[in-house]
N, C-alpha and C. Protein backbone atom coordinates (compact mmCIF):
# COMPACT_ATOMS: atom_id res chain seq x y z
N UNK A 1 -2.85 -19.81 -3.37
CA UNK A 1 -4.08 -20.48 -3.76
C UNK A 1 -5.17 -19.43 -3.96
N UNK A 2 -5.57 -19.57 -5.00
CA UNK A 2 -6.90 -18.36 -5.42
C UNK A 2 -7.92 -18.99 -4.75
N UNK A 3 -9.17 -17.87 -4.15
CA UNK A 3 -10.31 -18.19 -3.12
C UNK A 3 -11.33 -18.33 -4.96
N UNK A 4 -11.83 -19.12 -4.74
CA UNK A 4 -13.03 -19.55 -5.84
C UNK A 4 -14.63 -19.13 -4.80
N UNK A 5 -15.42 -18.57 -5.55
CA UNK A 5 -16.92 -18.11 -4.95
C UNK A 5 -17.65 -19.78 -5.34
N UNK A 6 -17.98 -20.05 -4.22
CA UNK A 6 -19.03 -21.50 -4.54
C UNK A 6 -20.11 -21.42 -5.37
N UNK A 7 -20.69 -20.48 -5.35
CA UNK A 7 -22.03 -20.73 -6.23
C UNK A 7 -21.89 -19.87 -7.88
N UNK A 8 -20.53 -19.73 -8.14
CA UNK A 8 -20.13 -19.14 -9.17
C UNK A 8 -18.93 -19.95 -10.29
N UNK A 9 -18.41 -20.29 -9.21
CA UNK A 9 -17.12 -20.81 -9.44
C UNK A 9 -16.03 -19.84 -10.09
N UNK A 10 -16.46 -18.90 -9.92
CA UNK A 10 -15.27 -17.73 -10.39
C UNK A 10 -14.54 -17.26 -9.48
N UNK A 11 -13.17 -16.59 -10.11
CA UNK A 11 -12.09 -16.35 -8.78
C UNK A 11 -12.31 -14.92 -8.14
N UNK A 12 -12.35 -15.49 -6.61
CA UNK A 12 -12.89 -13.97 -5.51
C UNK A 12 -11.82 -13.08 -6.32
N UNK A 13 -12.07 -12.02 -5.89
CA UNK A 13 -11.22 -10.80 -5.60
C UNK A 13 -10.76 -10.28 -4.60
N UNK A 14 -9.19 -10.19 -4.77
CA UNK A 14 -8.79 -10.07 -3.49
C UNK A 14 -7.89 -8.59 -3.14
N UNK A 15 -9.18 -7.64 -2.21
CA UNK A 15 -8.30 -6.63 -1.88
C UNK A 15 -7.00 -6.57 -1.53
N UNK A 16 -6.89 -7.31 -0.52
CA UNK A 16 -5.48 -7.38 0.09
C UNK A 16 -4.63 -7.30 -0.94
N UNK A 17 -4.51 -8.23 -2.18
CA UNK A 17 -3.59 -7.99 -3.13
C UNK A 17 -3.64 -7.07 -3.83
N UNK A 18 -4.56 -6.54 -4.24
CA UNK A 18 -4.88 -4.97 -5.04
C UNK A 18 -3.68 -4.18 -4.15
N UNK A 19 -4.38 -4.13 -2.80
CA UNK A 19 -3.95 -2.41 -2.28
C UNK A 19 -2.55 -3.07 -2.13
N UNK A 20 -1.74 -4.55 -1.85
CA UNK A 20 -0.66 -4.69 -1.39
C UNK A 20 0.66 -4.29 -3.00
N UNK A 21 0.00 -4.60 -3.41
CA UNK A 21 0.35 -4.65 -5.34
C UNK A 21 0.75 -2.94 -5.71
N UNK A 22 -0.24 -2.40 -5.19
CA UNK A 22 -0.62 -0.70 -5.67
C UNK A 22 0.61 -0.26 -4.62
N UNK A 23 0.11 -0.33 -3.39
CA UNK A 23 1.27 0.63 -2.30
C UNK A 23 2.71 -0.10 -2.14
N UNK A 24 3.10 -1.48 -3.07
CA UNK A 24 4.46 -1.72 -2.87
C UNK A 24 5.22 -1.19 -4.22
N UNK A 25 5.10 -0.38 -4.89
CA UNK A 25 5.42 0.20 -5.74
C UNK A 25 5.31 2.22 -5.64
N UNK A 26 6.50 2.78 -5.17
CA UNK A 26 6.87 4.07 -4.41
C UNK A 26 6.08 4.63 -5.09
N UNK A 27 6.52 4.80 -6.59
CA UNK A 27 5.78 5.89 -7.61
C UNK A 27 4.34 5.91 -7.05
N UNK A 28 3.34 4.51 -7.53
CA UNK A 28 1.97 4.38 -7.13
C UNK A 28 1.81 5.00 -5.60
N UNK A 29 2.00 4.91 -4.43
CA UNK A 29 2.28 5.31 -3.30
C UNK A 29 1.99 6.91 -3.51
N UNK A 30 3.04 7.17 -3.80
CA UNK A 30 3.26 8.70 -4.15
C UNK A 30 1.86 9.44 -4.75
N UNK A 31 1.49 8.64 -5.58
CA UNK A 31 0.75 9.34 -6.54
C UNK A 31 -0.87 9.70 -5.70
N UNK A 32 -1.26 8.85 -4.66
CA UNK A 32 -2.00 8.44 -4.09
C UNK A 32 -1.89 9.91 -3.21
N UNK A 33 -1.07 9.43 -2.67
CA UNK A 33 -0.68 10.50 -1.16
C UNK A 33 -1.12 11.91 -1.79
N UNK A 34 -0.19 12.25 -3.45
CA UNK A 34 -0.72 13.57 -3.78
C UNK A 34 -2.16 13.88 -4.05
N UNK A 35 -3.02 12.59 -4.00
CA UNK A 35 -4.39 12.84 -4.31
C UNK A 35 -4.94 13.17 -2.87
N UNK A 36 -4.39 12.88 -1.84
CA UNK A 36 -5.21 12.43 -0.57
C UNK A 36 -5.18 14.01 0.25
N UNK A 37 -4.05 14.53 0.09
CA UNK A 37 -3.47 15.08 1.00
C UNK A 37 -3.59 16.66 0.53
N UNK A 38 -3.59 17.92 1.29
CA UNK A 38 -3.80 19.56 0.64
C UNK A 38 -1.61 19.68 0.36
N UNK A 39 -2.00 20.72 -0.38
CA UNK A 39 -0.69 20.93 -0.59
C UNK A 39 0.18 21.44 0.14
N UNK A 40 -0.69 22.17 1.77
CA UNK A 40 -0.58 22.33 2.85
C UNK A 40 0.30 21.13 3.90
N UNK A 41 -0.37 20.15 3.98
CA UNK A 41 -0.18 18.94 4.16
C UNK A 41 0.80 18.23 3.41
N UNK A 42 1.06 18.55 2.48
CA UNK A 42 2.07 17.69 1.76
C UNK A 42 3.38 18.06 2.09
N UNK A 43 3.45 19.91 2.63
CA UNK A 43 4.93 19.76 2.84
C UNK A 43 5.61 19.61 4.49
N UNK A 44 4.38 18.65 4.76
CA UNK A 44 5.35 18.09 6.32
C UNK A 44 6.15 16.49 5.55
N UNK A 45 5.96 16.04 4.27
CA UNK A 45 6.70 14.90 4.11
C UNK A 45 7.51 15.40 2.87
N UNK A 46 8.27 14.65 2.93
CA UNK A 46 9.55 14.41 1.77
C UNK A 46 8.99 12.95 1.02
N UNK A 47 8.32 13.27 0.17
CA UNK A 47 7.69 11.70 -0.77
C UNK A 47 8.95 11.46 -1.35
N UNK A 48 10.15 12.45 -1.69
CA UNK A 48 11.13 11.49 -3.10
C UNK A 48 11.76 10.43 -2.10
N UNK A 49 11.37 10.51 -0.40
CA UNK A 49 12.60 9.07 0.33
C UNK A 49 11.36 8.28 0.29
N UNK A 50 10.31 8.22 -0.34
CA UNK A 50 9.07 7.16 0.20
C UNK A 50 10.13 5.95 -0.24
N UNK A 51 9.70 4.75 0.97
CA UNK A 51 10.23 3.48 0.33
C UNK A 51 9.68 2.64 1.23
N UNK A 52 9.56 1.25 0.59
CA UNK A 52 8.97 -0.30 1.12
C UNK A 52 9.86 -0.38 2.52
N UNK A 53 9.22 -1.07 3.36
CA UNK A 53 10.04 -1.77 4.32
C UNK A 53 9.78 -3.11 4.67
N UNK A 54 10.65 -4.12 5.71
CA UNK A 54 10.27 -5.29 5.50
C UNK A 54 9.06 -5.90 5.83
N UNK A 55 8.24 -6.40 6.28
CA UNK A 55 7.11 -6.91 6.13
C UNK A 55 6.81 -7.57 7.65
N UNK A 56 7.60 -6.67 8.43
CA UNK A 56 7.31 -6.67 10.13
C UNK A 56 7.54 -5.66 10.64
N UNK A 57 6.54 -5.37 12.32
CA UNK A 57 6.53 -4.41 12.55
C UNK A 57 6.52 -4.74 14.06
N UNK A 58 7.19 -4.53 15.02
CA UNK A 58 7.50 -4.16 16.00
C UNK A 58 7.02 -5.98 16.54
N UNK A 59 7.71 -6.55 16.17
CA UNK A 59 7.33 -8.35 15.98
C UNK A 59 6.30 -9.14 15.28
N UNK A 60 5.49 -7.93 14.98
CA UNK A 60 4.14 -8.82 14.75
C UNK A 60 4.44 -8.50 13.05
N UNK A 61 3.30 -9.21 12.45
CA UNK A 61 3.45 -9.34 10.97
C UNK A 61 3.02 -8.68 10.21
N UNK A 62 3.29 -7.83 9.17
CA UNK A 62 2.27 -6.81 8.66
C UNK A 62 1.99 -7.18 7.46
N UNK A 63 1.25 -6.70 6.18
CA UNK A 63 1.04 -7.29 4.67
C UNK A 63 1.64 -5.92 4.25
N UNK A 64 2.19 -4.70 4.46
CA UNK A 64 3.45 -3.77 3.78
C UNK A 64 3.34 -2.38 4.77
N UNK A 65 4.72 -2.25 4.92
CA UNK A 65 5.57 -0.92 5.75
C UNK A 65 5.95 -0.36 4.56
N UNK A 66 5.11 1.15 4.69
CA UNK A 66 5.99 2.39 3.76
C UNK A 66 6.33 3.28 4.59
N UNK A 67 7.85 3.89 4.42
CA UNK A 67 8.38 4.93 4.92
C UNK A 67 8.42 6.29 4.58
N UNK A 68 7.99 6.92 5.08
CA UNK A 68 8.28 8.21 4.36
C UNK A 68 8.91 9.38 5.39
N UNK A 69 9.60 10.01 4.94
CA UNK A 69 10.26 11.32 5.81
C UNK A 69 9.58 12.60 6.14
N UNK A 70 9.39 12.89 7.21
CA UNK A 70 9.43 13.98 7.85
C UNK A 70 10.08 15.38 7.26
């Protein structure tokens, strides 16, 4: 169900789906991390295993698990 603004009637915008949309897709993920991070920093991970995981975390519920290697 889309959130509608009352005094607009136009449809909110919804981060949650942006960033959930952007980081469940590895490549996008990736591309991010190389912006964020020194190149220093980049080689404590292995980005080519980045991958989704299921959508819980230690019971409780999360909106997205990415993995990445050490």
């Amino acid at each position: 169900m889309k959130k509608i603004f009352k005094k607009t009637k136009k449809p909110a915008f919804s981060h949650d789906r942006f960033f959930k949309a952007f980081f469940s897709d590895p490549k996008l993920a990736k591309e991010l991390l190389l912006l964020a991070f020194s190149k220093a920093e980049l080689k404590v991970f292995n980005l080519s295993k980045i991958k989704t995981e299921k959508d819980t975390f230690e019971g409780r519920g999360a909106d997205l698990i990415l993995s990445i290697s050490f």
